[in-house]
N, C-alpha and C. Protein backbone atom coordinates (compact mmCIF):
# COMPACT_ATOMS: atom_id res chain seq x y z
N UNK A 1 102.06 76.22 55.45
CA UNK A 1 102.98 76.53 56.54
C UNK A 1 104.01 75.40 56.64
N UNK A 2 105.14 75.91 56.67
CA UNK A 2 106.13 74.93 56.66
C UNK A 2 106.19 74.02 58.31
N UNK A 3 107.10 73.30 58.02
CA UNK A 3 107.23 72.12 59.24
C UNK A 3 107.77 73.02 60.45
N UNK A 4 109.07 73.86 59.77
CA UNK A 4 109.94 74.07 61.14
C UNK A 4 109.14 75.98 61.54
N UNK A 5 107.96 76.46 60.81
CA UNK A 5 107.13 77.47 60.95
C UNK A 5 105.91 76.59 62.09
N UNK A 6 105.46 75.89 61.31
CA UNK A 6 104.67 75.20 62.52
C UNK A 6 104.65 74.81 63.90
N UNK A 7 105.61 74.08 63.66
CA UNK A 7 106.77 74.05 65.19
C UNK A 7 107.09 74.84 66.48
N UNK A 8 107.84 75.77 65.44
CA UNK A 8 107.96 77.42 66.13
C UNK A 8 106.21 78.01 66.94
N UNK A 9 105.52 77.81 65.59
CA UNK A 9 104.14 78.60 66.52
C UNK A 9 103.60 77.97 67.73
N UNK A 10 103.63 76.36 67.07
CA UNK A 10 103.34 75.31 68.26
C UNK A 10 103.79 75.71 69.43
N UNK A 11 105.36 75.87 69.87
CA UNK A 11 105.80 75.84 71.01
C UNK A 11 105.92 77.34 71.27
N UNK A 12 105.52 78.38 70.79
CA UNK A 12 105.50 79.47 71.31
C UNK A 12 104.10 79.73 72.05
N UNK A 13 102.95 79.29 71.53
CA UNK A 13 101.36 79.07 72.15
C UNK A 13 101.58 78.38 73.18
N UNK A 14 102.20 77.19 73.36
CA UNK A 14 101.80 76.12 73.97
C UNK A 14 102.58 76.52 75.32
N UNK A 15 103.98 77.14 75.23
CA UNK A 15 104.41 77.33 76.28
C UNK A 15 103.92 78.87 76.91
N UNK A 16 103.90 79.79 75.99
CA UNK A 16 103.42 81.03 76.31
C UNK A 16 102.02 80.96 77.04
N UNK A 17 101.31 80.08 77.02
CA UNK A 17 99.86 79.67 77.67
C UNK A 17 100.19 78.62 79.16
N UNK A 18 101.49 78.29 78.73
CA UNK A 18 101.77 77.88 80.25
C UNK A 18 102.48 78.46 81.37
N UNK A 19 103.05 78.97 80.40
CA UNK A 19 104.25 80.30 81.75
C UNK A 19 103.60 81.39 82.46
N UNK A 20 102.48 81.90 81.35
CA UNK A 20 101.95 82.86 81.83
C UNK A 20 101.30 83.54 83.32
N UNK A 21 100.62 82.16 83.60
CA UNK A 21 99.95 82.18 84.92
C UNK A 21 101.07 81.33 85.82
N UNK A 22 102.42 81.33 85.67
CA UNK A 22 103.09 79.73 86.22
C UNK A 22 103.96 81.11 87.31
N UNK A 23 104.81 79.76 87.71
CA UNK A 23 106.01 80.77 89.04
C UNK A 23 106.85 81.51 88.16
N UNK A 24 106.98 81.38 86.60
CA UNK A 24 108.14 82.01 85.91
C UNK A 24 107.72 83.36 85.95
N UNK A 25 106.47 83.65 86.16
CA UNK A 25 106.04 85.07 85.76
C UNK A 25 105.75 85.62 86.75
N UNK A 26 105.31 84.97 87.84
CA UNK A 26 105.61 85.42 90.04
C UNK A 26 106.53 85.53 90.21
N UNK A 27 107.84 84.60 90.00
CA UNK A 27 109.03 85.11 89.63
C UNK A 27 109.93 86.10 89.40
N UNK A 28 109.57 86.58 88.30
CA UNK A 28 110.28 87.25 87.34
C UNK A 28 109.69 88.94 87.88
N UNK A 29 108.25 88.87 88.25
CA UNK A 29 107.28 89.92 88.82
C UNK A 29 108.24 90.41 89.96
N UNK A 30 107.82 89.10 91.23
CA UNK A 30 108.75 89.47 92.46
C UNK A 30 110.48 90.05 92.43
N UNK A 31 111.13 89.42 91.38
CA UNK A 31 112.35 89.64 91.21
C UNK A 31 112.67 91.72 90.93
N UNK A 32 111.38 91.59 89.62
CA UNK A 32 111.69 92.84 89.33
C UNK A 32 111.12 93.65 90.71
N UNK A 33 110.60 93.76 91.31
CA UNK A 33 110.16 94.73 92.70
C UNK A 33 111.32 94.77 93.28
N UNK A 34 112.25 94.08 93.09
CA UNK A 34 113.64 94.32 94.18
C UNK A 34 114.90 95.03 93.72
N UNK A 35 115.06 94.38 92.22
CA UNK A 35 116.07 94.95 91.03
C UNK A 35 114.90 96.42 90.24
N UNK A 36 116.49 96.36 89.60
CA UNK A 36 115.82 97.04 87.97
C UNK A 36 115.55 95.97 87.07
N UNK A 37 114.82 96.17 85.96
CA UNK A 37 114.08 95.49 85.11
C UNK A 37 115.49 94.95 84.23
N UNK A 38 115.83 95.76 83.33
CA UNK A 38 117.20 95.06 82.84
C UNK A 38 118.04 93.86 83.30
N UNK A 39 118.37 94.27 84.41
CA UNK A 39 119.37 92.64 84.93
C UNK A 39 118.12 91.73 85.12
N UNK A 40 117.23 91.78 85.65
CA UNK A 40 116.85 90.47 85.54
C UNK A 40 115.67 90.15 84.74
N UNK A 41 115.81 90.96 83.33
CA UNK A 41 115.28 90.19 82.22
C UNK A 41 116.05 89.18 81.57
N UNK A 42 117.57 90.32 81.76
CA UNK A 42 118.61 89.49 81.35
C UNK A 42 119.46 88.39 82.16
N UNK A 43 119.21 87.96 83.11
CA UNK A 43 118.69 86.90 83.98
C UNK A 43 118.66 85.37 83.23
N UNK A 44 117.04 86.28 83.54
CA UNK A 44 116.13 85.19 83.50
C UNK A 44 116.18 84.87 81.68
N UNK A 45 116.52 85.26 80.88
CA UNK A 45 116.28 85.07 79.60
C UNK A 45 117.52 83.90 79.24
N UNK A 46 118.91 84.22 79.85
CA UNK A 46 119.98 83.36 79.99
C UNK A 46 119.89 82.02 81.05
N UNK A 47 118.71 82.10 81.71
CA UNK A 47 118.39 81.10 81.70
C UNK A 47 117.69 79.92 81.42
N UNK A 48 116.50 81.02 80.68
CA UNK A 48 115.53 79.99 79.94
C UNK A 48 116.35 79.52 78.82
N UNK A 49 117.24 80.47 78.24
CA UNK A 49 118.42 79.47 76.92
C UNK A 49 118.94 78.65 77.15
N UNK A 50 119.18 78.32 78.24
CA UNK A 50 120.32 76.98 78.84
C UNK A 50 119.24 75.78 79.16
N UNK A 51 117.58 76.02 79.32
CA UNK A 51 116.85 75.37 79.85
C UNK A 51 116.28 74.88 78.46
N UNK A 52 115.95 75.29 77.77
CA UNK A 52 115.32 75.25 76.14
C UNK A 52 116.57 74.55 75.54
N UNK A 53 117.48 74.84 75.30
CA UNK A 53 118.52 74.38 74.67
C UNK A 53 118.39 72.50 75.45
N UNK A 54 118.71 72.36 76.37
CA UNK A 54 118.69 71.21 76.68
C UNK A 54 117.36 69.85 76.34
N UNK A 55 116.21 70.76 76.82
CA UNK A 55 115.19 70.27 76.67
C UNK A 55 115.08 70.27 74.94
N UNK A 56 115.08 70.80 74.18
CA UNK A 56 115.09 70.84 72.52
C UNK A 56 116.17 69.48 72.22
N UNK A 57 117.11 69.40 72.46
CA UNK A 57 118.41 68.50 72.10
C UNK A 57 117.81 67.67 72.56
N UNK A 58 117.25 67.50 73.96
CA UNK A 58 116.76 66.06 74.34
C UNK A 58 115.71 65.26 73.43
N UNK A 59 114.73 66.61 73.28
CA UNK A 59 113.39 65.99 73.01
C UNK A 59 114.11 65.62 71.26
N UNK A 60 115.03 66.28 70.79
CA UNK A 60 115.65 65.58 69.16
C UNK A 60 116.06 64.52 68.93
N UNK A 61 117.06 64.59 70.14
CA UNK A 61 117.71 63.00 70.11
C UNK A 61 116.73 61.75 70.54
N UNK A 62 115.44 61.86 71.24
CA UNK A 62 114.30 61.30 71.01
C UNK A 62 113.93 60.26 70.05
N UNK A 63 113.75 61.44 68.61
CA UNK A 63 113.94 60.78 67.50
C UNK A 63 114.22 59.48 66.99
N UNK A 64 115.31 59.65 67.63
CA UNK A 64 116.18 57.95 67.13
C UNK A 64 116.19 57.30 67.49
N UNK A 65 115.04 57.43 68.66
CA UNK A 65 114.60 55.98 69.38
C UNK A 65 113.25 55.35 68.45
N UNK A 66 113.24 54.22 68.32
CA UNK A 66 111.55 53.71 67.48
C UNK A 66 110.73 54.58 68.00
N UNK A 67 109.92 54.54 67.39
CA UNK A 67 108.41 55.51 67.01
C UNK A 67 107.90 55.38 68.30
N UNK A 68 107.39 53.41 68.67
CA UNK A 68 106.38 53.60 69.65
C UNK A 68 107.09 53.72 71.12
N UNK A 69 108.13 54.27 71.29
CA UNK A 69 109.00 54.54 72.06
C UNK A 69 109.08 55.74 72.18
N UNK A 70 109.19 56.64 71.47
CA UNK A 70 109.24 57.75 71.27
C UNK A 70 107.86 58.88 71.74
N UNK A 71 106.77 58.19 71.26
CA UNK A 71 105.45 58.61 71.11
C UNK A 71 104.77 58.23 72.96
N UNK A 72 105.30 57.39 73.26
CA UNK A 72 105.21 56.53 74.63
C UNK A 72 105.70 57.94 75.96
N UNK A 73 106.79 58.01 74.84
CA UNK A 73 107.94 59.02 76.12
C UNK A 73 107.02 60.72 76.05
N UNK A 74 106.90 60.66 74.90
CA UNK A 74 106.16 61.94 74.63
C UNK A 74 104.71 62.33 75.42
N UNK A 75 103.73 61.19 75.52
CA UNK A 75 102.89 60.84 76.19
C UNK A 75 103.30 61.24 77.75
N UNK A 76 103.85 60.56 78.47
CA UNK A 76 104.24 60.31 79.66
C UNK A 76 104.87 61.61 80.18
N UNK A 77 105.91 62.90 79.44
CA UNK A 77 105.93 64.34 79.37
C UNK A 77 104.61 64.63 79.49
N UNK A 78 103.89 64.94 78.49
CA UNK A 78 102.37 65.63 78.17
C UNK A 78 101.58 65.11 79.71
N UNK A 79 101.99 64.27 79.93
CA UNK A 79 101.18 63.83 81.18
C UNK A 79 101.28 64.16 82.06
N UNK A 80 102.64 64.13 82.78
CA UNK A 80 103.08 64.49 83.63
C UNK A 80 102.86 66.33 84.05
N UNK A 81 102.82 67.17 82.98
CA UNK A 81 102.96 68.25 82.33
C UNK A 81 100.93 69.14 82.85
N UNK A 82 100.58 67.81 81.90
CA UNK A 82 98.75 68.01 82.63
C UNK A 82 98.65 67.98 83.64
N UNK A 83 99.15 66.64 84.68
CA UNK A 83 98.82 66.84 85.99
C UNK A 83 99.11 68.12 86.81
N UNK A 84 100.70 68.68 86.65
CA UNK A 84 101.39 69.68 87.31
C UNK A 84 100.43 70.74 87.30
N UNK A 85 99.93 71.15 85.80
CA UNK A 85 98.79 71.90 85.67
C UNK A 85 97.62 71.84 86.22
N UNK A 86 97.25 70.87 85.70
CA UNK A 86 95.49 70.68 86.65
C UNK A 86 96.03 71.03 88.01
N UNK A 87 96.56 70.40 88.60
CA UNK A 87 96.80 70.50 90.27
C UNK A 87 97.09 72.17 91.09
N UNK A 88 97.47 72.84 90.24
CA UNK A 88 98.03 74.08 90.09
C UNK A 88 96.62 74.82 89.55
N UNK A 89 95.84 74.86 88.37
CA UNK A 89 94.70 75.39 88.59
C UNK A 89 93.73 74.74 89.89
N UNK A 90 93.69 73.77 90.08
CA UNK A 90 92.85 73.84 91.40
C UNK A 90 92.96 73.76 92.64
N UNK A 91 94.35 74.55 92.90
CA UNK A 91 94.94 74.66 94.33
C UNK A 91 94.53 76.17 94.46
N UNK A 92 94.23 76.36 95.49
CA UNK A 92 93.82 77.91 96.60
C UNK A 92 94.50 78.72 95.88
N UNK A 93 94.23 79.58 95.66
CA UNK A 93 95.38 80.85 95.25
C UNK A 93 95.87 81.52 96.52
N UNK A 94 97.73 81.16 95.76
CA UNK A 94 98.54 81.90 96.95
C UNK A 94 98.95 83.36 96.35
N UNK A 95 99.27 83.67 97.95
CA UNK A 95 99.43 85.50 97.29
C UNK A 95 101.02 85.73 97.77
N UNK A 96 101.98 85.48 97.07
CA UNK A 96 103.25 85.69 97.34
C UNK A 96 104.29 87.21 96.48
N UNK A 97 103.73 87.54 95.86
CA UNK A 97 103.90 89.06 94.98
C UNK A 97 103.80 90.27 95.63
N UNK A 98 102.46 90.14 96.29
CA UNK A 98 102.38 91.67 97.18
C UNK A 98 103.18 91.93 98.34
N UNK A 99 103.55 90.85 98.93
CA UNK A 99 104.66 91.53 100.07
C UNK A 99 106.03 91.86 99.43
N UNK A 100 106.62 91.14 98.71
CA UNK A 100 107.85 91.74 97.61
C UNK A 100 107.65 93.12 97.25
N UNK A 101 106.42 93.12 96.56
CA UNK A 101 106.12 94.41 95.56
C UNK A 101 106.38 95.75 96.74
N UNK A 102 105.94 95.52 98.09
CA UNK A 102 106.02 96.67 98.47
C UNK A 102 107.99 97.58 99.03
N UNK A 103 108.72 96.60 98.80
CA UNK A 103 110.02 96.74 98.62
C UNK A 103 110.57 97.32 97.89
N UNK A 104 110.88 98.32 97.46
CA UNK A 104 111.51 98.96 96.22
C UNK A 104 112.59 98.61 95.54
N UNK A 105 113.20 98.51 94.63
CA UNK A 105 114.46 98.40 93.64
C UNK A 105 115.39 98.61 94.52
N UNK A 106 116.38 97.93 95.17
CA UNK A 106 117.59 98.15 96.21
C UNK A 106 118.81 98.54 95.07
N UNK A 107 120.02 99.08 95.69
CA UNK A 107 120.80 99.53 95.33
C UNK A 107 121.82 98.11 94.92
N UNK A 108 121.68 97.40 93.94
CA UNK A 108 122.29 96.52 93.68
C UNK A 108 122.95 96.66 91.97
N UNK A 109 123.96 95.77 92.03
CA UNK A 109 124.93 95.99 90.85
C UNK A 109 124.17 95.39 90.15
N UNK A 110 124.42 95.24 88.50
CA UNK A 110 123.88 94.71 87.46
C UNK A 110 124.07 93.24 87.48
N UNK A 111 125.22 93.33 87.31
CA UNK A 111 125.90 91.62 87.62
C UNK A 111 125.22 90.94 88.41
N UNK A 112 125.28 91.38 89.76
CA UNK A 112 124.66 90.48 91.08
C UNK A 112 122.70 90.43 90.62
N UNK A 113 122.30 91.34 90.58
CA UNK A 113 121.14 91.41 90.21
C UNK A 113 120.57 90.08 89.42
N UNK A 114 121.59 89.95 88.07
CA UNK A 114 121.42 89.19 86.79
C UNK A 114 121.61 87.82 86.92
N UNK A 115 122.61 87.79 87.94
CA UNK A 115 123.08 86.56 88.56
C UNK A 115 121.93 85.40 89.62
N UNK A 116 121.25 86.93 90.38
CA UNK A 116 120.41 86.70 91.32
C UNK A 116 119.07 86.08 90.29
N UNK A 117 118.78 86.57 89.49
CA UNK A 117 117.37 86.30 88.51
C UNK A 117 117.93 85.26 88.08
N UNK A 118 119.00 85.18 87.42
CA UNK A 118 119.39 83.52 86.68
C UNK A 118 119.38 82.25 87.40
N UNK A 119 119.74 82.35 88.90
CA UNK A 119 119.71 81.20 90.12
C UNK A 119 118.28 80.82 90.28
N UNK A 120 117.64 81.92 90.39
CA UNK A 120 116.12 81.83 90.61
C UNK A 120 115.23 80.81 89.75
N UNK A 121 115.26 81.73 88.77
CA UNK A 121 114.62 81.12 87.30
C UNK A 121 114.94 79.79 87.00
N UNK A 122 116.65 79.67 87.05
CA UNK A 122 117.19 78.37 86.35
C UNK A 122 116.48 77.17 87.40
N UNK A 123 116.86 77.54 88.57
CA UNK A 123 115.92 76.27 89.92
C UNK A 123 114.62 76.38 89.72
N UNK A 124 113.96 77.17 89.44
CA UNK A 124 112.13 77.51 89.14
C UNK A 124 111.84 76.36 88.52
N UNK A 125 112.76 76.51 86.64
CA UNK A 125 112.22 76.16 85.78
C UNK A 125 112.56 74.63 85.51
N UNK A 126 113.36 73.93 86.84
CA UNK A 126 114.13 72.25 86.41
C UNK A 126 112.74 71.75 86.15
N UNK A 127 112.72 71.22 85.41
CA UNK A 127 111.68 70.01 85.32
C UNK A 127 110.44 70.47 85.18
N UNK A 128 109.89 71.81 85.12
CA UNK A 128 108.76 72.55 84.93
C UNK A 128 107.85 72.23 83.76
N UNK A 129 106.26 72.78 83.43
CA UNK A 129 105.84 72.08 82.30
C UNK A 129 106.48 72.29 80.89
N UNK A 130 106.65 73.88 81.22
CA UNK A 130 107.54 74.55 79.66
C UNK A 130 108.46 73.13 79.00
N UNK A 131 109.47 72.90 80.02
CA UNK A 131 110.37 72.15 79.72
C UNK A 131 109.84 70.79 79.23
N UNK A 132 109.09 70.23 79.80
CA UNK A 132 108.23 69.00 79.71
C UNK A 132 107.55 69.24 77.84
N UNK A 133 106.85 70.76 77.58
CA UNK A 133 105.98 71.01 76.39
C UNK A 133 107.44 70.48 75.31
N UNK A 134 108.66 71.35 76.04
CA UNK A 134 109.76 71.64 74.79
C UNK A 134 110.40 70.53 74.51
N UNK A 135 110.83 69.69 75.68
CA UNK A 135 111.13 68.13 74.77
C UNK A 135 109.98 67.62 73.94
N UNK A 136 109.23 67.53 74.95
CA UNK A 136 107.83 66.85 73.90
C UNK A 136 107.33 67.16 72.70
N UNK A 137 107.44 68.42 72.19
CA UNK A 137 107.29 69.39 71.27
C UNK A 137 108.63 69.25 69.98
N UNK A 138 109.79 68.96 70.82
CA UNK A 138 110.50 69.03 69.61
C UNK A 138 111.19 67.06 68.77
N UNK A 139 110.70 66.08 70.14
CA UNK A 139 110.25 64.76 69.81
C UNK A 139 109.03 64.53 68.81
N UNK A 140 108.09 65.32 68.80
CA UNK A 140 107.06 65.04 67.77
C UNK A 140 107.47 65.33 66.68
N UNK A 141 107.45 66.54 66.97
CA UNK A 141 107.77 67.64 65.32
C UNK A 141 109.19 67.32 64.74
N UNK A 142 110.19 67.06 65.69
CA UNK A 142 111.75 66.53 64.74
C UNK A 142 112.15 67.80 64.57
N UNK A 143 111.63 68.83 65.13
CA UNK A 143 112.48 70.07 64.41
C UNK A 143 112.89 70.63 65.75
N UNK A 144 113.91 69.97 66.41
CA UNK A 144 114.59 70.87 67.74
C UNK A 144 114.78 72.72 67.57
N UNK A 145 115.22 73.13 66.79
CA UNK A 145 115.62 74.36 66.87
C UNK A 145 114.60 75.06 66.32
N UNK A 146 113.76 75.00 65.66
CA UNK A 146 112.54 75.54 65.76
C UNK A 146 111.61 75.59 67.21
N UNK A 147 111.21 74.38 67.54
CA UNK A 147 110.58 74.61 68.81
C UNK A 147 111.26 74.83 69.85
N UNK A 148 112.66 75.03 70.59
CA UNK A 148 113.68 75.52 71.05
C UNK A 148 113.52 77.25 70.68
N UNK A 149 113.65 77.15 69.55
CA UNK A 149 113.45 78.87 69.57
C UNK A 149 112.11 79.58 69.89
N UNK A 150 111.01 78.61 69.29
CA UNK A 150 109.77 79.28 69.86
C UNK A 150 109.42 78.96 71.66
N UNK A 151 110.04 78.46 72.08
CA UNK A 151 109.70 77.77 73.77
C UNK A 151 110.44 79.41 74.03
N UNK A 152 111.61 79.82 73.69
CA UNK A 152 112.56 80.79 74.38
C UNK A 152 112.03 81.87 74.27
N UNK A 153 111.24 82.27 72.85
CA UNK A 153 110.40 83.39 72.75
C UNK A 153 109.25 83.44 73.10
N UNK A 154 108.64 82.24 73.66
CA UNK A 154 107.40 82.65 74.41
C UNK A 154 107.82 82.84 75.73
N UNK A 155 109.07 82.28 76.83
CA UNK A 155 109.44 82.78 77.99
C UNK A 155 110.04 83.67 78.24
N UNK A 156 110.52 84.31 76.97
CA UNK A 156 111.34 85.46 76.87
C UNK A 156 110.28 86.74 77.27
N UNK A 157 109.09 86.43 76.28
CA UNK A 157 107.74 87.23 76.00
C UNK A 157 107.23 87.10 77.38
N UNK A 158 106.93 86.30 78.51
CA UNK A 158 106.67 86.09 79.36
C UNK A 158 106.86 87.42 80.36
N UNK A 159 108.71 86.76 80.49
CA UNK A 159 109.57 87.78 81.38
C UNK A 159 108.93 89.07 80.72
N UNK A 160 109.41 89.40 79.74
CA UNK A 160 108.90 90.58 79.07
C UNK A 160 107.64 91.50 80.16
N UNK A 161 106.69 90.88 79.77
CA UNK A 161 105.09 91.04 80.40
C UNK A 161 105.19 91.17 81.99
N UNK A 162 106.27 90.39 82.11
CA UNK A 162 106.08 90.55 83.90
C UNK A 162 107.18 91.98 84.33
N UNK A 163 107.93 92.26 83.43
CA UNK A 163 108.79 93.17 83.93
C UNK A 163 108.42 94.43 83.66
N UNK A 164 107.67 94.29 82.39
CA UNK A 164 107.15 95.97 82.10
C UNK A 164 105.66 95.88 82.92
N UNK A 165 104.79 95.00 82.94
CA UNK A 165 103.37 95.49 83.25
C UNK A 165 103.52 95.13 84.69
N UNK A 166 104.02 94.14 85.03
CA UNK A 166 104.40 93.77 86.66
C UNK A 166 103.20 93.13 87.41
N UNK A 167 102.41 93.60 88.25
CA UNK A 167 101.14 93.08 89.06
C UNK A 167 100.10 93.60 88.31
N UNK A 168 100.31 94.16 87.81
CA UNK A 168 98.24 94.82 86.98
C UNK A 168 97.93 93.51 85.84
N UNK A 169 99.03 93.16 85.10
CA UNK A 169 98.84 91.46 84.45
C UNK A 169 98.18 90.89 85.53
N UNK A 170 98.73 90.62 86.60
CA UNK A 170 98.96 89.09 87.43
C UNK A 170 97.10 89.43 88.19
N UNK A 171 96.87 90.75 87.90
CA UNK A 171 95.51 91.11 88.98
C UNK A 171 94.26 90.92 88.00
N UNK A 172 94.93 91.10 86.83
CA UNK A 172 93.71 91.05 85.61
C UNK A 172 93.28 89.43 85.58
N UNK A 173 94.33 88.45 85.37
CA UNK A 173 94.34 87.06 84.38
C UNK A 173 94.37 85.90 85.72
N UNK A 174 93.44 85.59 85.92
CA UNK A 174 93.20 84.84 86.56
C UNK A 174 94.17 83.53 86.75
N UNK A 175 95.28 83.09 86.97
CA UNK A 175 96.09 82.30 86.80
C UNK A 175 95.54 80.63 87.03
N UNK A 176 94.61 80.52 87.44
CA UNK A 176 93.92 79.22 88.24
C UNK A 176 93.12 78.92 86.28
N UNK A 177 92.55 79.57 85.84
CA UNK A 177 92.14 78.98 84.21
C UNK A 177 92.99 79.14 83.60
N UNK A 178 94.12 79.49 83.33
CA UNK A 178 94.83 78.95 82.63
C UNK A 178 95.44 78.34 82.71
N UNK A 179 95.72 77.64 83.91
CA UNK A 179 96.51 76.40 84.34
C UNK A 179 96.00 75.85 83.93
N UNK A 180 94.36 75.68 84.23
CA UNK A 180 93.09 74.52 83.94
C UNK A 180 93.39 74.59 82.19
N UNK A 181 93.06 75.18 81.58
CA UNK A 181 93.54 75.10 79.68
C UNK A 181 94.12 74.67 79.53
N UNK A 182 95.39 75.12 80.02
CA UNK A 182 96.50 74.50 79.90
C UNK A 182 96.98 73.06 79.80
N UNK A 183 96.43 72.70 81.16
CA UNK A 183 96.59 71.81 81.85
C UNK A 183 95.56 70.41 80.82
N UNK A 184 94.57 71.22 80.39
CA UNK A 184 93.37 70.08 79.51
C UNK A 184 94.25 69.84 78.11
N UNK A 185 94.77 71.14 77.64
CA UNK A 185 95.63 70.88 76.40
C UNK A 185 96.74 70.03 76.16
N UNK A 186 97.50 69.63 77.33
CA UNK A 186 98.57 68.60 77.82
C UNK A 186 98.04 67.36 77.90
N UNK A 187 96.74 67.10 78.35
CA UNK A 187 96.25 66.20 78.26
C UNK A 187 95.62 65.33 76.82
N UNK A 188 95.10 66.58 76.18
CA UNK A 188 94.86 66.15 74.94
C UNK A 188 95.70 65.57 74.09
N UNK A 189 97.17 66.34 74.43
CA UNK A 189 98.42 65.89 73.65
C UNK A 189 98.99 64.82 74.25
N UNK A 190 98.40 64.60 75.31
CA UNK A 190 99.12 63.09 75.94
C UNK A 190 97.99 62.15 75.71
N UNK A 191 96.92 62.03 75.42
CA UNK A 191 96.76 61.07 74.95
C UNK A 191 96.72 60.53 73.73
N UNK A 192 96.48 61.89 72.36
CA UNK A 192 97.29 61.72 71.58
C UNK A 192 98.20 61.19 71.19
N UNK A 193 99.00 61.17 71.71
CA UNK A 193 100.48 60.56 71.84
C UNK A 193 100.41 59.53 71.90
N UNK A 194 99.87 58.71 73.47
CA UNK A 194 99.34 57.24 73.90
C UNK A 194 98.28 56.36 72.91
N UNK A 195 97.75 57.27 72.27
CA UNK A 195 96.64 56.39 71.07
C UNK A 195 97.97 56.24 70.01
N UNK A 196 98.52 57.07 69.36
CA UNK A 196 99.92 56.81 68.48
C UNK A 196 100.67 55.61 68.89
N UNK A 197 101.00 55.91 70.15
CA UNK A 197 102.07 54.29 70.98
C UNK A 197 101.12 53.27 70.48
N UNK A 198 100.14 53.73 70.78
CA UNK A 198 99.29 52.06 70.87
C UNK A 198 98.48 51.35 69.39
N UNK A 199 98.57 51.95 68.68
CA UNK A 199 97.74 52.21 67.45
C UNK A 199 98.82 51.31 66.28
């Protein structure tokens, strides 16, 4: 398997296992109960590109900082990234979906709709773990546009899931363990990282 194939799968797992149970997909759920599905897939998808794109370029230009600098910064993402998680699998489960859901699709334009999902999403996702996986992800690996493209297609895939299946996902998948996975897998990669800095 090549470098920039690896990459790609890396950050399509890694983020697709974090969005899943995250606000992008309560989000994107609640959004669609109000719109039609179209505008704010297409939304939210134009915004995860502007969010991936940045985070990919960042985590590249990374690179060209020394190693144990690099590996340090990468660490300290992954970390930051675990905590958000852990804390998030073991907080109460809130129920913010079902009062939306019972609202129907309002009579709204495409534009405004698309506009409305992109504001949402784009503020959701500042600083979120995705973003945290996708610099970190494309600082290790050196291959920005590979893991940039796989971060976008696993949130793309996300939205996807939340707009066609909607609440019967969100009622099946327990969102509190996969934060916790999640959340242990960030950790693994952050200390990873921190044994690299230090090593």
């Amino acid at each position: 398997m090549t470098a920039e194939l690896l990459a790609f799968v890396s950050a399509f797992a890694l983020v697709f296992a974090v969005e899943l149970p995250d606000k992008t997909m309560v989000a994107t759920l609640v959004l669609t109960t109000r719109y039609q599905g179209l505008p704010v897939f297409t939304g939210v998808s134009v915004a995860f590109m502007v969010h991936v794109t940045v985070a990919a370029l960042f985590g590249g230009a990374l690179r060209l900082l020394p190693g144990a600098l690099v590996t340090g910064v990468v660490a300290l993402l992954f970390g930051i990234g675990a905590y958000l998680l852990l804390r998030e699998g073991f907080a109460p489960v809130r129920d913010g979906a079902e009062d939306a859901s019972r609202q129907g699709a309002g009579p709204v334009s495409f534009t405004r709709a698309a506009l409305t999902s992109f504001g949402v999403l784009f503020a959701a996702e500042l600083g979120d773990a995705s973003q945290l996986a996708t610099v970190g992800l494309a600082a290790r690996w050196g291959e920005p546009l590979a893991v940039g493209l796989g971060s976008f297609a696993a949130l793309a895939a996300v939205a996807g899931v939340a707009v066609l299946v909607g609440h019967k996902v969100r009622a099946r998948i327990d969102p509190r363990l996969l934060h916790r996975v999640s959340g242990i897998a960030f950790a693994v990669f952050a200390v990873a990282a921190a044994v690299r800095t230090f090593a």
